[in-house]
N, C-alpha and C. Protein backbone atom coordinates (compact mmCIF):
# COMPACT_ATOMS: atom_id res chain seq x y z
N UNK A 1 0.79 -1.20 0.00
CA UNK A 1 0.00 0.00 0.00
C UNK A 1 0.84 1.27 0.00
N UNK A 2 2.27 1.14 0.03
CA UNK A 2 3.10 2.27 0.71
C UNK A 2 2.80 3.12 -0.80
N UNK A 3 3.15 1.89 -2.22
CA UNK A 3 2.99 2.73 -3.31
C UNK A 3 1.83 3.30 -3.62
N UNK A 4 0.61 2.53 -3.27
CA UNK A 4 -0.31 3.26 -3.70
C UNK A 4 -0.22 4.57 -2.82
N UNK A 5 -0.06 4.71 -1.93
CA UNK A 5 0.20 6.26 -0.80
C UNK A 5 0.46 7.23 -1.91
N UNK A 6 1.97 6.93 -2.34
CA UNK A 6 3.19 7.52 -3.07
C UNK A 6 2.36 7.98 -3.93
N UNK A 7 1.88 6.98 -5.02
CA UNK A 7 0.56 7.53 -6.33
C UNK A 7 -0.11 8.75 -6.12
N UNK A 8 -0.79 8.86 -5.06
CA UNK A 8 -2.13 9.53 -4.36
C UNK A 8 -1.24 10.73 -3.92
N UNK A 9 -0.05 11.10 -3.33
CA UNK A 9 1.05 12.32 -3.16
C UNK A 9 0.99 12.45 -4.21
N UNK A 10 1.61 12.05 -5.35
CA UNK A 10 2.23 12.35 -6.69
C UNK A 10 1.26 13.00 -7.32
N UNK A 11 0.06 12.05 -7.10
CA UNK A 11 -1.36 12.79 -8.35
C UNK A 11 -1.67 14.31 -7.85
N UNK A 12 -1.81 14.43 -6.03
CA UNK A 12 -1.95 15.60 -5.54
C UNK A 12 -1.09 16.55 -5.92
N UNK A 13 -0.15 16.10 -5.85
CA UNK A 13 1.26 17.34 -6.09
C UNK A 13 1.35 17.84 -7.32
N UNK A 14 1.07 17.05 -8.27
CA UNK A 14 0.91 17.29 -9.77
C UNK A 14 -0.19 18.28 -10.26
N UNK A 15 -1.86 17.90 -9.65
CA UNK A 15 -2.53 18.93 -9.81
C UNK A 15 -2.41 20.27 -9.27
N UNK A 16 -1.55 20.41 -8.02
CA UNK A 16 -0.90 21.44 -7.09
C UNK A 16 -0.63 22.33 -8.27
N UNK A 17 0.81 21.54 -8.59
CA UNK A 17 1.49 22.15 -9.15
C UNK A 17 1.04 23.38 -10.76
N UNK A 18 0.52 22.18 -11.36
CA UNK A 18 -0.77 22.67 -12.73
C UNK A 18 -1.97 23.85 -12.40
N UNK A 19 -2.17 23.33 -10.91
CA UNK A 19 -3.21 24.75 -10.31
C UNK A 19 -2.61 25.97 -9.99
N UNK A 20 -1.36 25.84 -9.30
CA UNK A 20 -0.89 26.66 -8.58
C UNK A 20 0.75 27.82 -9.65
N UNK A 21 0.61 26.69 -10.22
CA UNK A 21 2.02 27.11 -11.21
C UNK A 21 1.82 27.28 -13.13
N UNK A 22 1.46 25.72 -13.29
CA UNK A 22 1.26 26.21 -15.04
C UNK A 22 0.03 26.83 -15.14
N UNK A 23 -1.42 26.45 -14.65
CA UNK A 23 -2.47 27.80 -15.34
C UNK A 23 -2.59 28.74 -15.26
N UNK A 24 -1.71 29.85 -14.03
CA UNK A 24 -2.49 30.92 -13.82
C UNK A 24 -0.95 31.55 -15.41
N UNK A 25 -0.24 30.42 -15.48
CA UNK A 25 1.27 31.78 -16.32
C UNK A 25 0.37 31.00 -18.37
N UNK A 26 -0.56 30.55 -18.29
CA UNK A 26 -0.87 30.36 -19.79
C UNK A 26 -1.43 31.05 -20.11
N UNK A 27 -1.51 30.92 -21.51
CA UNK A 27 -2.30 32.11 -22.34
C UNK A 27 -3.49 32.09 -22.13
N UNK A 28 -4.59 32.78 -22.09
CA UNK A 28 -6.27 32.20 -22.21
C UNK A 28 -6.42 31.50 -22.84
N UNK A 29 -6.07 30.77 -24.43
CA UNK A 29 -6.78 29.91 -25.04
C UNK A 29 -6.03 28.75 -25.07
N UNK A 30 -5.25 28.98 -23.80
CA UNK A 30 -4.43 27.17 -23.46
C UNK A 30 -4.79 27.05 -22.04
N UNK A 31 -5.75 27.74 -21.10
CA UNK A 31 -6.32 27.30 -20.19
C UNK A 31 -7.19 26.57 -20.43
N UNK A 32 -8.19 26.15 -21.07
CA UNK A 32 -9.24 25.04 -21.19
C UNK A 32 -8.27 23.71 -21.13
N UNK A 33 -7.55 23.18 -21.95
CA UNK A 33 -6.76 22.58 -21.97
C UNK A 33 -6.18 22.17 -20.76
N UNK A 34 -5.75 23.05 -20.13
CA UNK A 34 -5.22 22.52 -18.80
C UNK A 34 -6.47 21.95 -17.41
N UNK A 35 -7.50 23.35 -17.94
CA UNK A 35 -8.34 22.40 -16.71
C UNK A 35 -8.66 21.42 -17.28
N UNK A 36 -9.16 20.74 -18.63
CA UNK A 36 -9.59 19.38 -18.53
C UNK A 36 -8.35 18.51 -18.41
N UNK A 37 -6.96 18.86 -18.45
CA UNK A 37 -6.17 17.53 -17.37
C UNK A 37 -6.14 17.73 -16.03
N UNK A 38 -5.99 18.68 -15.72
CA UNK A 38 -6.36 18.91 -13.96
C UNK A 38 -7.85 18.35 -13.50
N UNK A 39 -8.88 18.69 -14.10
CA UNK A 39 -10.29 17.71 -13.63
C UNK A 39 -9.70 16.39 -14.16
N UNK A 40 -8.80 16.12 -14.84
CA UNK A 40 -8.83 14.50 -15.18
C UNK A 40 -7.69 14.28 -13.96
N UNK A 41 -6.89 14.90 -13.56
CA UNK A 41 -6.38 14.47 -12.70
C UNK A 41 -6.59 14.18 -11.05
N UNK A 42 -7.97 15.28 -11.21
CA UNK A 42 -8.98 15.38 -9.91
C UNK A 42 -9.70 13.62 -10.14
N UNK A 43 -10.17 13.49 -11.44
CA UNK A 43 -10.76 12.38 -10.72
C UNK A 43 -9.70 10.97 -10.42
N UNK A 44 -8.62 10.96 -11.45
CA UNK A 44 -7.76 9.77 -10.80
C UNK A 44 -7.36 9.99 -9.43
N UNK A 45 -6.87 11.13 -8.89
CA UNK A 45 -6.65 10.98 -7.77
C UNK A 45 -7.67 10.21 -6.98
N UNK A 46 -9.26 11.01 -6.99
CA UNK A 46 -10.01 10.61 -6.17
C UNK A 46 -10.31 9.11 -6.07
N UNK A 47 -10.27 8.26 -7.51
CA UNK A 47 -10.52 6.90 -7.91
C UNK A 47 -9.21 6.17 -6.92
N UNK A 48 -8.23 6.42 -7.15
CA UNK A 48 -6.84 6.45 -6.47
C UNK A 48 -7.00 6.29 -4.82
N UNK A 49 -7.47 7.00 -4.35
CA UNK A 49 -7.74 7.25 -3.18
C UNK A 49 -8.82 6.21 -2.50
N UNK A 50 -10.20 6.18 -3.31
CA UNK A 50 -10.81 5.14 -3.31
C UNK A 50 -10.49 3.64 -2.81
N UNK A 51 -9.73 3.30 -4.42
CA UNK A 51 -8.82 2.28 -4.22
C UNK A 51 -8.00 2.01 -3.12
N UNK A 52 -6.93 2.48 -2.49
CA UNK A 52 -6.47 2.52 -1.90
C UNK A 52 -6.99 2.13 -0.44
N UNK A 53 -8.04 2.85 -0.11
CA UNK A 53 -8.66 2.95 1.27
C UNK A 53 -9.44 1.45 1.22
N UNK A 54 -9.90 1.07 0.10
CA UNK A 54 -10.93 0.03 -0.40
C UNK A 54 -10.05 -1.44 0.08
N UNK A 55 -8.56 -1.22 -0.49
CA UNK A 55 -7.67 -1.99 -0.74
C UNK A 55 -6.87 -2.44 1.13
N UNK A 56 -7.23 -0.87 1.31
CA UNK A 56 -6.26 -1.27 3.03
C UNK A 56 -7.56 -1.69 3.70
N UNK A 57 -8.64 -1.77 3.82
CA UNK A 57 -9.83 -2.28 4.61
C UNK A 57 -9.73 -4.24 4.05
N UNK A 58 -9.71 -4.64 3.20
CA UNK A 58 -10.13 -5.77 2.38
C UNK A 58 -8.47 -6.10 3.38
N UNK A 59 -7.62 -5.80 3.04
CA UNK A 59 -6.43 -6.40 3.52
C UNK A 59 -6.62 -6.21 5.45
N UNK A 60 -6.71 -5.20 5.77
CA UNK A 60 -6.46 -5.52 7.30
C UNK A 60 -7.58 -6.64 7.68
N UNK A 61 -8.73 -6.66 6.69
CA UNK A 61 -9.48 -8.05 7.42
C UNK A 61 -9.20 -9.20 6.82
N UNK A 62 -8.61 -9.32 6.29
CA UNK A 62 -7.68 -10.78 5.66
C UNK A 62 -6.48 -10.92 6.95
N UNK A 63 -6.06 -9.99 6.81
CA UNK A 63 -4.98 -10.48 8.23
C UNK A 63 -5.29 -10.89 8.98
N UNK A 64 -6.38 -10.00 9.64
CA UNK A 64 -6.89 -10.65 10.64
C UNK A 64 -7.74 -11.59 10.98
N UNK A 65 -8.17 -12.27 10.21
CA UNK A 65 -8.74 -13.10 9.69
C UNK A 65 -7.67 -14.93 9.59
N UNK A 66 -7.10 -14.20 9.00
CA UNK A 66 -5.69 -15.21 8.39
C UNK A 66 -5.08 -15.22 10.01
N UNK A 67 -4.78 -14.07 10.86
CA UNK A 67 -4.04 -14.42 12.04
C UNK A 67 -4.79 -15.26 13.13
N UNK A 68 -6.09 -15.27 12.95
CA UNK A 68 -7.13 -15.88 13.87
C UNK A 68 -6.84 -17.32 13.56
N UNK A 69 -7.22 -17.29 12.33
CA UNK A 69 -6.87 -18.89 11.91
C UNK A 69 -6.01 -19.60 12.71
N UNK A 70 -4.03 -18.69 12.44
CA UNK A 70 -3.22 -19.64 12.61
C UNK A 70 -3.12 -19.80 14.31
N UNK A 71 -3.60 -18.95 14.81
CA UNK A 71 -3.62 -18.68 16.33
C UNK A 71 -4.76 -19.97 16.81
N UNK A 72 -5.75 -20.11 16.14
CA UNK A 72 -6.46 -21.50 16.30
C UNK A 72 -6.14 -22.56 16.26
N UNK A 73 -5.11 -22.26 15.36
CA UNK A 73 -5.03 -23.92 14.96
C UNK A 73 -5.04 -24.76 13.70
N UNK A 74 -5.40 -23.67 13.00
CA UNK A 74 -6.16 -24.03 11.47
C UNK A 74 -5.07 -25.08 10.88
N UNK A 75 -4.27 -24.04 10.59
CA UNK A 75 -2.70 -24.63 10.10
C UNK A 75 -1.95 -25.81 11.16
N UNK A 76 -0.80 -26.10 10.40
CA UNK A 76 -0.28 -27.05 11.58
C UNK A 76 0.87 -26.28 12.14
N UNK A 77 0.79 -27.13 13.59
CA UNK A 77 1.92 -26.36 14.27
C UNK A 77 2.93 -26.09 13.79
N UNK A 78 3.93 -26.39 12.74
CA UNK A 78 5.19 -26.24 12.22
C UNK A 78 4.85 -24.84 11.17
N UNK A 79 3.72 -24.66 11.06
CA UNK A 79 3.71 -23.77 10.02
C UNK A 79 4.02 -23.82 8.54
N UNK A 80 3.96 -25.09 8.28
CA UNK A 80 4.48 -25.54 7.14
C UNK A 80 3.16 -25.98 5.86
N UNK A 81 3.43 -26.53 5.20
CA UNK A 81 2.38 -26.51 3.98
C UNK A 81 1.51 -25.37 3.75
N UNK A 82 0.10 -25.17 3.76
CA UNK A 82 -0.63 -24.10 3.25
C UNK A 82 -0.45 -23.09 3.78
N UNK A 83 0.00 -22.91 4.88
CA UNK A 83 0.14 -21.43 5.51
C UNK A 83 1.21 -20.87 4.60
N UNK A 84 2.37 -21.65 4.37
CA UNK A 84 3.46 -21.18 3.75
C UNK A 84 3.30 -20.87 2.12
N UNK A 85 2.87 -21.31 2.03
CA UNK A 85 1.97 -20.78 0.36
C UNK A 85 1.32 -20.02 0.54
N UNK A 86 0.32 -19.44 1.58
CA UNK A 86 -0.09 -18.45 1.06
C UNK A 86 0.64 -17.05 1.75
N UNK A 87 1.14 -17.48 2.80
CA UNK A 87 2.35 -16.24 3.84
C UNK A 87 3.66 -15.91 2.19
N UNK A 88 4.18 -16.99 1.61
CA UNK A 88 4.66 -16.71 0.17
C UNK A 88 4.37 -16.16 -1.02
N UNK A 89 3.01 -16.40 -1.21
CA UNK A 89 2.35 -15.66 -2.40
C UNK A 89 1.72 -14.38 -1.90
N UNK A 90 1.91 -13.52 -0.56
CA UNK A 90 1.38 -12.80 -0.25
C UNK A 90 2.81 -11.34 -0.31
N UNK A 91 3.70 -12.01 0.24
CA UNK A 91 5.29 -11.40 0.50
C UNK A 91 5.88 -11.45 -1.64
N UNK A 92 5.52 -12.41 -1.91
CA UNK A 92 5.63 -12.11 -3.72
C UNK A 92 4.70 -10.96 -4.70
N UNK A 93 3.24 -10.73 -3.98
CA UNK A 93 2.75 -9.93 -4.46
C UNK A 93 3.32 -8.82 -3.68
N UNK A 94 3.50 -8.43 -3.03
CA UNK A 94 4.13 -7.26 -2.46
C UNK A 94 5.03 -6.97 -2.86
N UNK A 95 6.02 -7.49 -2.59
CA UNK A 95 7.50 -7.08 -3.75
C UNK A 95 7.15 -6.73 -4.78
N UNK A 96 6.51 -7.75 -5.58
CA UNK A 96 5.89 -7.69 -7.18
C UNK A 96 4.96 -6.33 -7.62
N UNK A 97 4.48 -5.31 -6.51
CA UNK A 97 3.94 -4.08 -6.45
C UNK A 97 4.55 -2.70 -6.08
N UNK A 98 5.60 -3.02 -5.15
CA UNK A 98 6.36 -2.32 -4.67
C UNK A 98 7.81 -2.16 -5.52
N UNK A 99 8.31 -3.46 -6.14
CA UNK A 99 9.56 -3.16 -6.97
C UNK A 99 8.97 -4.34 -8.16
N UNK A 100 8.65 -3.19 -9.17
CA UNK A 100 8.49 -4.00 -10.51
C UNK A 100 9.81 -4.82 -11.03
N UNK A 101 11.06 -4.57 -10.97
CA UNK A 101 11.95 -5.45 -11.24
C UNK A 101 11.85 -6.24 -10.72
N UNK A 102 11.24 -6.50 -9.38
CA UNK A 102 11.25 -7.98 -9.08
C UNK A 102 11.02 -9.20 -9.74
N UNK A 103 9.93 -9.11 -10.63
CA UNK A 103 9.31 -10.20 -11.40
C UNK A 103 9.81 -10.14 -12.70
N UNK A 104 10.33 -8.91 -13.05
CA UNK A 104 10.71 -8.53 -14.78
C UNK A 104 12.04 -9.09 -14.51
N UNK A 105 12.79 -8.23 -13.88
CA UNK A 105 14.28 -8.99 -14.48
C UNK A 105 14.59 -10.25 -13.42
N UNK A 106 13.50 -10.64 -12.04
CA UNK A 106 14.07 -11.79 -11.45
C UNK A 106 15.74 -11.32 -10.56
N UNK A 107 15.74 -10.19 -10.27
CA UNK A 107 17.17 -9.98 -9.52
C UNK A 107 17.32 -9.55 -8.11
N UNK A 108 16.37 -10.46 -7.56
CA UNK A 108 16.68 -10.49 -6.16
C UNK A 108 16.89 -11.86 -5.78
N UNK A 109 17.52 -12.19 -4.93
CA UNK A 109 17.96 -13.36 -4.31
C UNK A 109 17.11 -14.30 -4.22
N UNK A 110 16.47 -13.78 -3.04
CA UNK A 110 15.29 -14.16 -2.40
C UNK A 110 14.37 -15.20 -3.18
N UNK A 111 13.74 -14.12 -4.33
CA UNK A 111 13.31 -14.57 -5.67
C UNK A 111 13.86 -15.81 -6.44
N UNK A 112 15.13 -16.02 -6.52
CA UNK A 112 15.45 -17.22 -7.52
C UNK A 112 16.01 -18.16 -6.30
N UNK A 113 15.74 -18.03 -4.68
CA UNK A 113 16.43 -19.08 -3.75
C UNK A 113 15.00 -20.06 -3.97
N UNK A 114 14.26 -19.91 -4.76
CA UNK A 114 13.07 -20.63 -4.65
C UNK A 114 12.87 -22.08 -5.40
C-alpha cells in the first residue's frame, strides 16, 4: 500500500502544481486545456484514493482473519504446507507491487532461492 500512498502524493502534487504554477502563467486559449487535465487528474486521484482505502480495509481483514486462523489452529503447528503458500504468495505480491523489477528482471535473491 506504501505505493499506492506515493501515487495519491504524486497525483496531488501534480494537480498542485498545474493549479498553482502552469495555469495561472498560460495564455487564455491554453487554459481550457489545462483544466480538462487537472479535472482529469482530480478524478484519478479521487478513484486512487478510493482504491487505496478500499484496498487497506479488504487487507487488514484478511490479516486478521488469516491471524485468527493460525492462532487457532487451522494450520499445523510447524507452520508448514498451506500457511506457507499463502504467507509466500502474499510477501511475492508485495514485492511484485512495490519493486516492478522484481518479477521482470528476477534480480533479487530471495526470488530465484526458490
Amino acid at each position: 500500500m506504501k505505493d499506492a500512498d506515493k501515487m495519491t502524493k504524486l497525483l496531488a502534487a501534480a494537480k498542485a502544481v498545474l493549479e498553482e504554477d502552469i495555469i495561472p502563467s498560460l495564455p487564455s486559449r491554453k487554459r481550457l486545456s489545462a483544466l480538462l487535465v487537472e479535472e482529469a487528474l482530480s478524478i484519478a486521484l479521487n478513484t486512487t484514493y478510493q482504491l487505496v482505502r478500499q484496498k487497506e480495509n479488504e487487507t487488514a481483514k484478511n490479516n486478521k482473519v488469516l491471524s485468527n486462523q493460525i492462532r487457532s489452529g487451522v494450520y499445523d503447528t510447524s507452520l508448514d504446507g498451506k500457511i506457507t503458500k499463502i504467507l509466500s504468495q502474499d510477501v511475492a505480491e508485495r514485492l511484485e507491487a512495490s519493486t516492478p523489477d522484481f518479477k521482470i528482471h528476477q534480480k533479487f535473491s530471495q526470488y530465484l532461492a526458490k
